[in-house]
PDB file of N, CA and C in Angstrom:
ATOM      1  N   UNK A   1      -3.044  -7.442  10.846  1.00  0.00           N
ATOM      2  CA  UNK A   1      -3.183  -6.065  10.436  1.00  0.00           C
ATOM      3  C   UNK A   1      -2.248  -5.217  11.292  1.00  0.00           C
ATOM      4  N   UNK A   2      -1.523  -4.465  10.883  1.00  0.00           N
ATOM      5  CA  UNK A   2      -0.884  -3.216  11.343  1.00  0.00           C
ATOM      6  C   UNK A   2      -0.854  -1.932  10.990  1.00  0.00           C
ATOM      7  N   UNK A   3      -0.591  -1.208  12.120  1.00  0.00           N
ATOM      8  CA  UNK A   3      -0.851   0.288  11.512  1.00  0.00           C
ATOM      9  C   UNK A   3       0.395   1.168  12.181  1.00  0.00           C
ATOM     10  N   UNK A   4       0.716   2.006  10.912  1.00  0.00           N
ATOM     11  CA  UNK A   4       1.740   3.124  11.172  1.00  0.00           C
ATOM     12  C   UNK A   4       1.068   4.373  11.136  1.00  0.00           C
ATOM     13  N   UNK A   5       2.508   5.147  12.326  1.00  0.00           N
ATOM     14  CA  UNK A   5       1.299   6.562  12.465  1.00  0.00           C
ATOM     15  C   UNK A   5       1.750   7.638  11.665  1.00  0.00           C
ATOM     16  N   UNK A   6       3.111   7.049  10.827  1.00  0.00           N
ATOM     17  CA  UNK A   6       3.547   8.256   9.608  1.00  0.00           C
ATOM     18  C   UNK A   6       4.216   7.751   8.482  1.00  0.00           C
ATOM     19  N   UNK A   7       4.464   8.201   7.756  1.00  0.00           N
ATOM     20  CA  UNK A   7       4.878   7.245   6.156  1.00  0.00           C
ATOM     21  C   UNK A   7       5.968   6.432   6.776  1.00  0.00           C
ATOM     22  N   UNK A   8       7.182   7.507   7.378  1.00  0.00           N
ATOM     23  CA  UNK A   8       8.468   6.597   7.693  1.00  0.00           C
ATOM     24  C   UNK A   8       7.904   4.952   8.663  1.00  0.00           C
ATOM     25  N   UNK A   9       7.368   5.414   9.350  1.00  0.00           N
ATOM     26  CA  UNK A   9       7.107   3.719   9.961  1.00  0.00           C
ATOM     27  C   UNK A   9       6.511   2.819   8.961  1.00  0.00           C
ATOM     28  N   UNK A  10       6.067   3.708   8.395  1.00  0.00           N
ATOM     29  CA  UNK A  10       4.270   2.605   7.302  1.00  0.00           C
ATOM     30  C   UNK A  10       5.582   1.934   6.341  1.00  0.00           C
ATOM     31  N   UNK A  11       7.269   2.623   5.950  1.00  0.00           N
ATOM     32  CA  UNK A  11       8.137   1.761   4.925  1.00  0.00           C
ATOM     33  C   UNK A  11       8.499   1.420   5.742  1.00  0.00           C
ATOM     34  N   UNK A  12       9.071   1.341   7.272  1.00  0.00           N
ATOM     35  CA  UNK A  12       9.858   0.580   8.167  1.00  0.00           C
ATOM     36  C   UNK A  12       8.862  -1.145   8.189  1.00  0.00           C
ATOM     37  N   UNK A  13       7.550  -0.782   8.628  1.00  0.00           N
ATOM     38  CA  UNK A  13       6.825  -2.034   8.645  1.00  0.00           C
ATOM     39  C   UNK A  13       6.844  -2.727   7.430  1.00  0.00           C
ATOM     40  N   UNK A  14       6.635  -1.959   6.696  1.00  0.00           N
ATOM     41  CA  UNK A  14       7.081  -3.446   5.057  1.00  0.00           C
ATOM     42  C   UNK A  14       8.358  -3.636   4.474  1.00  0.00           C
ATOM     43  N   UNK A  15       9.317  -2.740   5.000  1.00  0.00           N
ATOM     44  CA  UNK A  15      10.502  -3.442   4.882  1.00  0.00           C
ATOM     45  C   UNK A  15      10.650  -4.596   5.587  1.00  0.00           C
ATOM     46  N   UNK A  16       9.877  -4.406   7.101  1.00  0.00           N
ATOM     47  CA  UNK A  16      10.710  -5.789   8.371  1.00  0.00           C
ATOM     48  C   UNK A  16       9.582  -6.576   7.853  1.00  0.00           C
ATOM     49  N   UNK A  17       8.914  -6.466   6.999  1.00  0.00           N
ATOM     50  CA  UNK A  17       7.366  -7.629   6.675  1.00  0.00           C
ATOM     51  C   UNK A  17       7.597  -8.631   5.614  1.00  0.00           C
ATOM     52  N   UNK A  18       8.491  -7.782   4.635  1.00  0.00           N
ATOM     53  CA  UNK A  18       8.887  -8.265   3.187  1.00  0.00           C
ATOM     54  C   UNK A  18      10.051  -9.587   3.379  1.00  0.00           C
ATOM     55  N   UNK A  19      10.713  -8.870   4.634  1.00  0.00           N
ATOM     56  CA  UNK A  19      12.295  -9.908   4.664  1.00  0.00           C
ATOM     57  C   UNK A  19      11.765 -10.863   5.623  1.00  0.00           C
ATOM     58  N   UNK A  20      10.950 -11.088   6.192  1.00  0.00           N
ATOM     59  CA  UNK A  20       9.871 -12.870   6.491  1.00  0.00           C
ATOM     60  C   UNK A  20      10.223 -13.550   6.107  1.00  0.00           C
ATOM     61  N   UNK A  21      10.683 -14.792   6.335  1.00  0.00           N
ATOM     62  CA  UNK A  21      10.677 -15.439   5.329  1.00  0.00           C
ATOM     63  C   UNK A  21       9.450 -16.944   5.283  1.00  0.00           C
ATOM     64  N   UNK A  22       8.739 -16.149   6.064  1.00  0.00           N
ATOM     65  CA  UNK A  22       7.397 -17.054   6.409  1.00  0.00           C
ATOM     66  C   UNK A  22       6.007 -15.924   5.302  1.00  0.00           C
ATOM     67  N   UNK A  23       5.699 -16.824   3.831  1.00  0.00           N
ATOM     68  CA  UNK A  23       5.300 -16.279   3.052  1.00  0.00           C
ATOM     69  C   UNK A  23       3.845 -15.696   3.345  1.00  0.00           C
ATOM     70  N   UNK A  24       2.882 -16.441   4.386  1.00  0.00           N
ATOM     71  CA  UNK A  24       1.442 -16.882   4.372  1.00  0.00           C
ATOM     72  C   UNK A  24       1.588 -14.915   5.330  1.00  0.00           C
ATOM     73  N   UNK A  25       2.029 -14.286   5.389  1.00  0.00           N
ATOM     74  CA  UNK A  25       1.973 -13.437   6.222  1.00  0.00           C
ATOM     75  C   UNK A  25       2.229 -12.410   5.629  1.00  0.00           C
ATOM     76  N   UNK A  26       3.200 -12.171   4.437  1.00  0.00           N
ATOM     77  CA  UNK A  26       3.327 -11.053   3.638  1.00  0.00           C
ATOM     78  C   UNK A  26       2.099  -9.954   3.716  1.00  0.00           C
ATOM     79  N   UNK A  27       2.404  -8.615   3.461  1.00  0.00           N
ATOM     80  CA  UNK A  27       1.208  -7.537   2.915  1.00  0.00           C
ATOM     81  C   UNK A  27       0.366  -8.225   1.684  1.00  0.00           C
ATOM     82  N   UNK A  28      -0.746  -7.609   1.411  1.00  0.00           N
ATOM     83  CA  UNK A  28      -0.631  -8.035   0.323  1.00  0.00           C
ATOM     84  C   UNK A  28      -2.053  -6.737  -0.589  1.00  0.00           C
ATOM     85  N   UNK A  29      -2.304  -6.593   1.224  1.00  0.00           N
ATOM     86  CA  UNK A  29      -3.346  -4.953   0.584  1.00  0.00           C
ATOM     87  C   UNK A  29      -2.570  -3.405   1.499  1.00  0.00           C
ATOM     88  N   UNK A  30      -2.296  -2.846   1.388  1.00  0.00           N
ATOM     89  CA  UNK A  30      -1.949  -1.497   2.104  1.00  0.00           C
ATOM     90  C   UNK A  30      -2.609  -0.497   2.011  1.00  0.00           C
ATOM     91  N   UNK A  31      -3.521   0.055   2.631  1.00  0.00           N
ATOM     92  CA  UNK A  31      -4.255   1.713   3.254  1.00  0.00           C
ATOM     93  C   UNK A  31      -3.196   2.583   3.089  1.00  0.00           C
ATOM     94  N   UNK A  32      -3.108   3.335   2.707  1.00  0.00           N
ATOM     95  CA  UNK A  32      -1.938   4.398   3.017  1.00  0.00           C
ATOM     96  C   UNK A  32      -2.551   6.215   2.807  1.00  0.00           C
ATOM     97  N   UNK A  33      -2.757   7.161   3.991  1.00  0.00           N
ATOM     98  CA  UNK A  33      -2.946   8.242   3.707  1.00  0.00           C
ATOM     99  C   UNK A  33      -2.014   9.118   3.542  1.00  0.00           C
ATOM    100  N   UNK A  34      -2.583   9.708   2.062  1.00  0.00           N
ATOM    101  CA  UNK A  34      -1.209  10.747   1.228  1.00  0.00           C
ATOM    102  C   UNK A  34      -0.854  11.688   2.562  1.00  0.00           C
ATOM    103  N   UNK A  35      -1.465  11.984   3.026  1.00  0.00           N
ATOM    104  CA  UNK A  35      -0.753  12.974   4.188  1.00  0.00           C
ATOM    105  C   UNK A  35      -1.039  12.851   4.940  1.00  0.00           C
ATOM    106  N   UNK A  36       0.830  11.875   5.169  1.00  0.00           N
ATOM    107  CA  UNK A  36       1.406  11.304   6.428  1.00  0.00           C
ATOM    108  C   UNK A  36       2.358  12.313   7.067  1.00  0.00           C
ATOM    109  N   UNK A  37       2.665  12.770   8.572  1.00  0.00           N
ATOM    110  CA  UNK A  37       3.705  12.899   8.780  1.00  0.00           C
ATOM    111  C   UNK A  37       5.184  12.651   8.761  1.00  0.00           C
ATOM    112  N   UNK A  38       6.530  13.111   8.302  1.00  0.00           N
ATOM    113  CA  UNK A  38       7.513  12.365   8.169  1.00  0.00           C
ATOM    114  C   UNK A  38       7.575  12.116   6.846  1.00  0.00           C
ATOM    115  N   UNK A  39       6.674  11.196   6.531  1.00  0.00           N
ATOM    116  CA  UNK A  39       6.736  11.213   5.223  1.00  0.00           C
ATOM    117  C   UNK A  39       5.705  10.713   4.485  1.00  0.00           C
ATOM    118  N   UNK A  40       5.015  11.676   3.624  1.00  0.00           N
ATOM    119  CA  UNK A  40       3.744  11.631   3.439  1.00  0.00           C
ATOM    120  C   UNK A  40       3.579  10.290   2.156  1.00  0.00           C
ATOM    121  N   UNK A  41       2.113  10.128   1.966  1.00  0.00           N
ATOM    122  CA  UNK A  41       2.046   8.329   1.253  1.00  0.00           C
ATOM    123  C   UNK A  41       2.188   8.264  -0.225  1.00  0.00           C
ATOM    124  N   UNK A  42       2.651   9.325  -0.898  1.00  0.00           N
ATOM    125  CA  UNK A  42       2.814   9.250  -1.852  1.00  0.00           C
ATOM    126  C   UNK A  42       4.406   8.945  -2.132  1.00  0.00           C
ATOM    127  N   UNK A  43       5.149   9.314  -1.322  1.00  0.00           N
ATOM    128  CA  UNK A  43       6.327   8.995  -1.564  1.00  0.00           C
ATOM    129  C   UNK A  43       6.956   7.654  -0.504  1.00  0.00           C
ATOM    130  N   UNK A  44       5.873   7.473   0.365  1.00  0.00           N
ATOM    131  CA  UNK A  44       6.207   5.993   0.864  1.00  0.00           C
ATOM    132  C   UNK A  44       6.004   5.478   0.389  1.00  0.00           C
ATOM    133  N   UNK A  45       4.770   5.150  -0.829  1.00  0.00           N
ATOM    134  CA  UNK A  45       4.567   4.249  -1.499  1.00  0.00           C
ATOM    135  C   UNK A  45       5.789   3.973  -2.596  1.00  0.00           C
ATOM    136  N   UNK A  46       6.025   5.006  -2.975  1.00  0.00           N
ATOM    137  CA  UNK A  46       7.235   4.950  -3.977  1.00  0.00           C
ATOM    138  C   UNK A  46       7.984   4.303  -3.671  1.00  0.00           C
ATOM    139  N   UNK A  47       8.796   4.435  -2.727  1.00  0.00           N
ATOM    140  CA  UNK A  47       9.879   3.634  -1.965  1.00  0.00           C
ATOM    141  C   UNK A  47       9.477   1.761  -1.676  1.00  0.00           C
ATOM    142  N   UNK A  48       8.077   1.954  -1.122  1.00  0.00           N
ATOM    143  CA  UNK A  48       7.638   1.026  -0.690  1.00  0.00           C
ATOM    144  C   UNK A  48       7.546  -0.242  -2.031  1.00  0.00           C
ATOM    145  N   UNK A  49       7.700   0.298  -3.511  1.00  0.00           N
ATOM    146  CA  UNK A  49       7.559  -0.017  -4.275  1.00  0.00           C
ATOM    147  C   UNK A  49       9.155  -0.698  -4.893  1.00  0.00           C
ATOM    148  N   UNK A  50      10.325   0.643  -4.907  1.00  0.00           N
ATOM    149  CA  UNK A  50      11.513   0.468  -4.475  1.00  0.00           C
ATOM    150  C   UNK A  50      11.726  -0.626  -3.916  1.00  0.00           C
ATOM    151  N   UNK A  51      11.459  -0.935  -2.719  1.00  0.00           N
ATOM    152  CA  UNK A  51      12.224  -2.064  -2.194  1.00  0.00           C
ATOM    153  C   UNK A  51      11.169  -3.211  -2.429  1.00  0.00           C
ATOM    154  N   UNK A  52       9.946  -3.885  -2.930  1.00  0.00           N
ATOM    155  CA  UNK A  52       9.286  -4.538  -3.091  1.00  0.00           C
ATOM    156  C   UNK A  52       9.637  -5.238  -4.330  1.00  0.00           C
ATOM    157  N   UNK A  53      10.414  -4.323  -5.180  1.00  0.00           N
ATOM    158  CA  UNK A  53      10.800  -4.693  -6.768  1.00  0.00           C
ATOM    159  C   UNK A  53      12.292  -4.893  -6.564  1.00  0.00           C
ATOM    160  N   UNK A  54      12.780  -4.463  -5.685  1.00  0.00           N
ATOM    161  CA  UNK A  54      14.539  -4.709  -5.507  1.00  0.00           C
ATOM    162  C   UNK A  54      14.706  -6.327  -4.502  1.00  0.00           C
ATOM    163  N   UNK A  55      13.434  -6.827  -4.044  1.00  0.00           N
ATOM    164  CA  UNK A  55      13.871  -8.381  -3.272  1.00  0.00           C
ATOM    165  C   UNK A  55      13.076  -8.839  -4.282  1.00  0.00           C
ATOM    166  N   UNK A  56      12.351  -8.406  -5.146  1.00  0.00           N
ATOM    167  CA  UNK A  56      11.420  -9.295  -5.519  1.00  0.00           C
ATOM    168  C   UNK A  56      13.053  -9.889  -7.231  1.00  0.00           C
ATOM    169  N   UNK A  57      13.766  -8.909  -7.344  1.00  0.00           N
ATOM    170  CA  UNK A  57      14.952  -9.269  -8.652  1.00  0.00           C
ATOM    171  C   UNK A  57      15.799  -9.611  -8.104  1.00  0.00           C
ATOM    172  N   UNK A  58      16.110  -9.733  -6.654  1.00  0.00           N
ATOM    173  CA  UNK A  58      16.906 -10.414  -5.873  1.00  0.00           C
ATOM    174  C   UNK A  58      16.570 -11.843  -5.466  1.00  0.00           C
ATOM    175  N   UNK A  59      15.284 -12.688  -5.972  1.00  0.00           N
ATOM    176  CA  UNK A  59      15.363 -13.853  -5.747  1.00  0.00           C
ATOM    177  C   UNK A  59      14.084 -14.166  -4.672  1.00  0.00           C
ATOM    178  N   UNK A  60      13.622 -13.341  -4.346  1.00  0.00           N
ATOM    179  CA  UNK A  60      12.565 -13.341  -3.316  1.00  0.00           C
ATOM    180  C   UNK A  60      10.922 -13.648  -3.623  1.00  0.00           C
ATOM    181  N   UNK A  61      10.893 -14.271  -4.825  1.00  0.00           N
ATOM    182  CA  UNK A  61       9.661 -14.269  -5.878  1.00  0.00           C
ATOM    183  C   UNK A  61       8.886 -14.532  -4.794  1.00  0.00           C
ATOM    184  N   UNK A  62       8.558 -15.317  -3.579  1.00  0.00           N
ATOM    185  CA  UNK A  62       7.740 -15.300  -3.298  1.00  0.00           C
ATOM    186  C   UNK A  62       6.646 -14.687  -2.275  1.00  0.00           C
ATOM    187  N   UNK A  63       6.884 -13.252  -2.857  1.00  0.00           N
ATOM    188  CA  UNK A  63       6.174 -12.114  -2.156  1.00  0.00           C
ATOM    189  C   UNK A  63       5.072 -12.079  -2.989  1.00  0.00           C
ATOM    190  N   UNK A  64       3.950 -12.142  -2.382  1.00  0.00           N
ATOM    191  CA  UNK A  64       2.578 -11.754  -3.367  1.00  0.00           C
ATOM    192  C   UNK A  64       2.624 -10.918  -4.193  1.00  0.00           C
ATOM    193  N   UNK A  65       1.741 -10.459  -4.952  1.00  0.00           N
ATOM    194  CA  UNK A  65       1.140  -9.146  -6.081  1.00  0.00           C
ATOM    195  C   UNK A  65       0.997  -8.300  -4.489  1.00  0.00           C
ATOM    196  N   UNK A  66       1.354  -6.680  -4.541  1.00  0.00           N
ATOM    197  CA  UNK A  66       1.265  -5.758  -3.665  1.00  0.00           C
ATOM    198  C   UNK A  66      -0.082  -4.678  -4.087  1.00  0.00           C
ATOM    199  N   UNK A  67      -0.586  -4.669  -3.495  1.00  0.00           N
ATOM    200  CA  UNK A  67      -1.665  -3.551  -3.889  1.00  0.00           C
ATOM    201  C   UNK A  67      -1.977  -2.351  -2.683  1.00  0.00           C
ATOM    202  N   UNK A  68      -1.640  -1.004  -3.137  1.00  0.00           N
ATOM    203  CA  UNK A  68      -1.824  -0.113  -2.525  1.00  0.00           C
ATOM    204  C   UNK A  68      -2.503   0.949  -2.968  1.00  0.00           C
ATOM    205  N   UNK A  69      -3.886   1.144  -1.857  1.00  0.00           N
ATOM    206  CA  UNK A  69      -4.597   1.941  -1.894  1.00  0.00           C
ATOM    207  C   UNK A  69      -4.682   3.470  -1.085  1.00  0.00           C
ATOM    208  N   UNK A  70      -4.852   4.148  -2.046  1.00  0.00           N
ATOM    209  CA  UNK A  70      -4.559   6.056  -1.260  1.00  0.00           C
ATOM    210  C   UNK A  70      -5.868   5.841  -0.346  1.00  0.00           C
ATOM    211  N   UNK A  71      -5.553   6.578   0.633  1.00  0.00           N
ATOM    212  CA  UNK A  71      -6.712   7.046   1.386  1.00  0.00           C
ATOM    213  C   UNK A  71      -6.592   8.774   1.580  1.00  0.00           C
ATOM    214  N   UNK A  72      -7.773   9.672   0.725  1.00  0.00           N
ATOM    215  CA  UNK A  72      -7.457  10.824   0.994  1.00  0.00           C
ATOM    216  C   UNK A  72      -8.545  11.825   0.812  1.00  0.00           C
ATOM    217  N   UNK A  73      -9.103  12.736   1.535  1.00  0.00           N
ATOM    218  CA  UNK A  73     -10.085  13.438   1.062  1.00  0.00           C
ATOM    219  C   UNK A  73      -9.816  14.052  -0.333  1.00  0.00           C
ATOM    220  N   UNK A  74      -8.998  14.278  -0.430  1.00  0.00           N
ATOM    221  CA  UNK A  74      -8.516  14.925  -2.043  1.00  0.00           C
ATOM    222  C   UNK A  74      -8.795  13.855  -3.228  1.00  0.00           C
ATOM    223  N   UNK A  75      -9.891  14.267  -3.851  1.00  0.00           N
ATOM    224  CA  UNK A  75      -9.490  13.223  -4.999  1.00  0.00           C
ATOM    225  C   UNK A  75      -9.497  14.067  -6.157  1.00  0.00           C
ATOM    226  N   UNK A  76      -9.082  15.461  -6.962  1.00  0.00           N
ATOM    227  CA  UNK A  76      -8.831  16.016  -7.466  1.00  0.00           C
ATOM    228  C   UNK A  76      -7.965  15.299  -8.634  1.00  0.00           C
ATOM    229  N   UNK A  77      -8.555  15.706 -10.026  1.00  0.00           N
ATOM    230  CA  UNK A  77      -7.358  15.344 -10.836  1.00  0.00           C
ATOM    231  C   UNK A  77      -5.805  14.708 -10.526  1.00  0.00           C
ATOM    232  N   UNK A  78      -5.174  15.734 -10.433  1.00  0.00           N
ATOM    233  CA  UNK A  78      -4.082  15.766  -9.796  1.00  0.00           C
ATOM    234  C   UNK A  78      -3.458  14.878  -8.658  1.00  0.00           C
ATOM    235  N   UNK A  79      -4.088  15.290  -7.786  1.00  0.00           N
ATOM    236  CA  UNK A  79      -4.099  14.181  -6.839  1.00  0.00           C
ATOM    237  C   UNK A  79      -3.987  12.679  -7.229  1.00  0.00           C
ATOM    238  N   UNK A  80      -5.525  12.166  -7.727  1.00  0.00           N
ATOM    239  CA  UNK A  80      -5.356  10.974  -8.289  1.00  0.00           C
ATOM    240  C   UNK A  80      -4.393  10.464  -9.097  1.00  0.00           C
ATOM    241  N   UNK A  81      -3.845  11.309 -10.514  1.00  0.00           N
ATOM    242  CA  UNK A  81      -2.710  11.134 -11.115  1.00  0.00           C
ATOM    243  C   UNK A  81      -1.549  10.934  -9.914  1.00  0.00           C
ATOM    244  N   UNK A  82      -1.510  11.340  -9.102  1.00  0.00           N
ATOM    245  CA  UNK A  82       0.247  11.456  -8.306  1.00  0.00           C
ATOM    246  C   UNK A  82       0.134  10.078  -7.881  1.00  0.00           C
ATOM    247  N   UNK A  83      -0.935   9.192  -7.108  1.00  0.00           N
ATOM    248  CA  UNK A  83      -1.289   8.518  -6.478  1.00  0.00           C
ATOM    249  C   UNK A  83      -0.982   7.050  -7.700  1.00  0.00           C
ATOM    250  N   UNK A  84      -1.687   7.080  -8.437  1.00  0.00           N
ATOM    251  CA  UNK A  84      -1.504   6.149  -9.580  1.00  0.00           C
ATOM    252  C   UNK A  84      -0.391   6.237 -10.436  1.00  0.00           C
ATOM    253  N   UNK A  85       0.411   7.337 -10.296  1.00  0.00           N
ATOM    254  CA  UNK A  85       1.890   7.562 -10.962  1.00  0.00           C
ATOM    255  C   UNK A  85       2.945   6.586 -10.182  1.00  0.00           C
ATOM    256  N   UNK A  86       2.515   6.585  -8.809  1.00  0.00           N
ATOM    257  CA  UNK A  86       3.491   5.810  -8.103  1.00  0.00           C
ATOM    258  C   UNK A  86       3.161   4.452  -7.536  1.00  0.00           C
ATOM    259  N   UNK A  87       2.480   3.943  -8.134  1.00  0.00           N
ATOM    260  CA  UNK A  87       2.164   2.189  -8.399  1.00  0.00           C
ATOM    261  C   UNK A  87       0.312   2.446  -7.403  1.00  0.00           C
ATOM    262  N   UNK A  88      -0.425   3.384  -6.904  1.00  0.00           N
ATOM    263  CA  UNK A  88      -1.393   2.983  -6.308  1.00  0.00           C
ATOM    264  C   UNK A  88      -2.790   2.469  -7.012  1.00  0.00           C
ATOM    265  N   UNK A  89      -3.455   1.760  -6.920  1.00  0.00           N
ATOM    266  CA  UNK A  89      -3.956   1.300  -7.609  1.00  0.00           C
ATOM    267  C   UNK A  89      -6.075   1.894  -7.374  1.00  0.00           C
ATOM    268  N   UNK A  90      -6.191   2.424  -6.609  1.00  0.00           N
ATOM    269  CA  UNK A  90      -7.453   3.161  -6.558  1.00  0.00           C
ATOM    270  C   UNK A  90      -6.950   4.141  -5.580  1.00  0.00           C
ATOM    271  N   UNK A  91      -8.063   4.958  -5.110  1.00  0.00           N
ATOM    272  CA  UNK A  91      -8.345   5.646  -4.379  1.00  0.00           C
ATOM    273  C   UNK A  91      -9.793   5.995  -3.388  1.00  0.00           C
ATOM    274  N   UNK A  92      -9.790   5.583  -1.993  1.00  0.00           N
ATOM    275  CA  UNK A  92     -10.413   5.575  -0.956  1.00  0.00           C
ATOM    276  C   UNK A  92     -10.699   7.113  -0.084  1.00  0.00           C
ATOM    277  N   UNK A  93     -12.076   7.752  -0.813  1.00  0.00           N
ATOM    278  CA  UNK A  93     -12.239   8.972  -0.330  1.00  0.00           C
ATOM    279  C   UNK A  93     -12.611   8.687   1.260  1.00  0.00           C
ATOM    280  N   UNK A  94     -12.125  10.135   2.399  1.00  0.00           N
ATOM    281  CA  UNK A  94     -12.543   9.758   3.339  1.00  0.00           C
ATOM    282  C   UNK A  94     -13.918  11.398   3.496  1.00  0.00           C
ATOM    283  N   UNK A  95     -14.869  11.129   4.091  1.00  0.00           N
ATOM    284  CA  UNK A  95     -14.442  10.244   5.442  1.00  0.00           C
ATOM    285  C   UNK A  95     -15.105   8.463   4.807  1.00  0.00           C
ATOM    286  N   UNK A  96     -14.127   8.011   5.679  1.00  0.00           N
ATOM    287  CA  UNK A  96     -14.002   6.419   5.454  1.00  0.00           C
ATOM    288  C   UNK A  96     -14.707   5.663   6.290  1.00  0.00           C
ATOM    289  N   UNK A  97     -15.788   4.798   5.766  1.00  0.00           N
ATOM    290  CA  UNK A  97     -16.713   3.718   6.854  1.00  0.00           C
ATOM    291  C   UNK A  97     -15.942   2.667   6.916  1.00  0.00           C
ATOM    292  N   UNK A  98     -16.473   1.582   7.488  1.00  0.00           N
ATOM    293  CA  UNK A  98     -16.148   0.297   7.515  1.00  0.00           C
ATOM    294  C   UNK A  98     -16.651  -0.446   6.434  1.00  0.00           C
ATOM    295  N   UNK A  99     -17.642  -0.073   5.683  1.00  0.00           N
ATOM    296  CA  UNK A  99     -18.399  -1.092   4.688  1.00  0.00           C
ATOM    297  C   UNK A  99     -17.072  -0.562   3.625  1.00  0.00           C
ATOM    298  N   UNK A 100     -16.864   0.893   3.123  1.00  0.00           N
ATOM    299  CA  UNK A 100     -15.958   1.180   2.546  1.00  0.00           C
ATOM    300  C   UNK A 100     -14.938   0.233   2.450  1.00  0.00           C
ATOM    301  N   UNK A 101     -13.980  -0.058   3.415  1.00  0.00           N
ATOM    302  CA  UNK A 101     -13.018  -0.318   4.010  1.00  0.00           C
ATOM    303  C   UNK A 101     -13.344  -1.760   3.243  1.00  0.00           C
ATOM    304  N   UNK A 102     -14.332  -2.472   3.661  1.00  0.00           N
ATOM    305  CA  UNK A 102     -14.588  -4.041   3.150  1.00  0.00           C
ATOM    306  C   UNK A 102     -15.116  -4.157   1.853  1.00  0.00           C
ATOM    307  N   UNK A 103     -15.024  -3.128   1.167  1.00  0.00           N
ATOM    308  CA  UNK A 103     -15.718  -3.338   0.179  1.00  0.00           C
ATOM    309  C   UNK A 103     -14.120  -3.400  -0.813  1.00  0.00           C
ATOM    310  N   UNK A 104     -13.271  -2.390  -0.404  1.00  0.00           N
ATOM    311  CA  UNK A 104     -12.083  -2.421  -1.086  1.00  0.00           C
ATOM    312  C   UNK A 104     -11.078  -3.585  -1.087  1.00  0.00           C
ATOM    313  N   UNK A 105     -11.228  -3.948   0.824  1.00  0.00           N
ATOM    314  CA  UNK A 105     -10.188  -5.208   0.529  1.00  0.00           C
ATOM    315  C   UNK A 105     -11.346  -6.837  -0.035  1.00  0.00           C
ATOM    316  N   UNK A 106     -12.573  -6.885  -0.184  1.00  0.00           N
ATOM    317  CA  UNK A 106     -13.132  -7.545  -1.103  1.00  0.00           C
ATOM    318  C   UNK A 106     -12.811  -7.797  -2.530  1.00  0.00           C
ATOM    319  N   UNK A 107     -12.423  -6.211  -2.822  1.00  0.00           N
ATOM    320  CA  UNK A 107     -12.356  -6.254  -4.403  1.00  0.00           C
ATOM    321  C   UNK A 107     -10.922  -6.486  -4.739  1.00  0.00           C
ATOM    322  N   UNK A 108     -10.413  -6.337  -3.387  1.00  0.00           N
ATOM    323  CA  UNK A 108      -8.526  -6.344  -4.011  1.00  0.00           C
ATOM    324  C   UNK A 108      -7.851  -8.044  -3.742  1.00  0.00           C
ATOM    325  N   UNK A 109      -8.583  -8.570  -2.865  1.00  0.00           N
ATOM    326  CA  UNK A 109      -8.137  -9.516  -2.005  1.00  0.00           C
ATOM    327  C   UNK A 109      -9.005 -10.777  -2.621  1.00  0.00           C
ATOM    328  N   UNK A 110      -9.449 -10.827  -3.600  1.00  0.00           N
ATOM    329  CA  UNK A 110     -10.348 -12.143  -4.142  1.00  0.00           C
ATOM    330  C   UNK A 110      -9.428 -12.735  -4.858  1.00  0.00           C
ATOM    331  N   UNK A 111      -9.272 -13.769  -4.429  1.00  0.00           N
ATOM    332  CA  UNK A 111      -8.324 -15.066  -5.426  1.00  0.00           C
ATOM    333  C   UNK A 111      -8.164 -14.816  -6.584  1.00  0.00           C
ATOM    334  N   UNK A 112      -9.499 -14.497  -7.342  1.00  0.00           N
ATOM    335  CA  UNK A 112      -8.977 -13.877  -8.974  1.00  0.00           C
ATOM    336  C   UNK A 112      -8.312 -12.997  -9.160  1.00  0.00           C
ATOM    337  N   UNK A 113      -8.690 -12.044  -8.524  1.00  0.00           N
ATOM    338  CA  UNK A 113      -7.451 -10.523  -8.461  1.00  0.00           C
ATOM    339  C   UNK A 113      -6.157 -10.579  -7.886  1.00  0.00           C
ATOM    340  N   UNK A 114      -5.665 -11.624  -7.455  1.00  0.00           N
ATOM    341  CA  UNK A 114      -4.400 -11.829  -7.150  1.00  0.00           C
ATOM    342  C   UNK A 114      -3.825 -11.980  -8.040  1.00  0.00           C
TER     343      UNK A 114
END
């Protein structure tokens, strides 16, 4: 597990994560809160998506299915749309527990849902 303290690191870490070439280690769930410093998670994810789909047509197939989840007190219409416009796949209201937390990478991280 790793953690970034603003969007720009949170794409620096899965850029240097993606080009591994040791597979068993890839991302394969991401937390990301829409407002990050630097650069907030709606548009890291974008990017993060960007370069996930640019190694993955470059020959790199064997990067898992990516799943990224918003973490944000906002869950407003809107909000949610921006979040799911740019590949995220739920949304994690905070404030955030730990059962929360396990309940999401349970549901994302089960062999079938891969």
């Amino acid at each position: 597990m790793d953690r970034a303290i603003n969007g720009l690191e949170a794409l620096e870490l899965v850029e240097e994560n993606f080009k591994k070439t040791c597979c068993d280690k890839y991302y394969k769930l991401i937390f990301i809160d829409i407002k990050l410093p630097l650069m907030d998670g709606i548009t890291a994810t974008k990017r993060i998506f960007e370069v996930y789909n640019d190694l993955k047509s470059r020959g790199k197939q064997q990067l898992p299915r990516l799943t990224v989840v918003a973490v944000t007190a906002y869950t407003d219409k809107v909000t949610v749309q921006s979040c799911l416009k740019v590949g995220m796949v739920d949304v994690l209201q905070k404030p955030v527990s730990l059962d929360m937390v396990s309940s999401f990478v349970q549901k994302y991280l089960q062999p079938e849902s891969r």
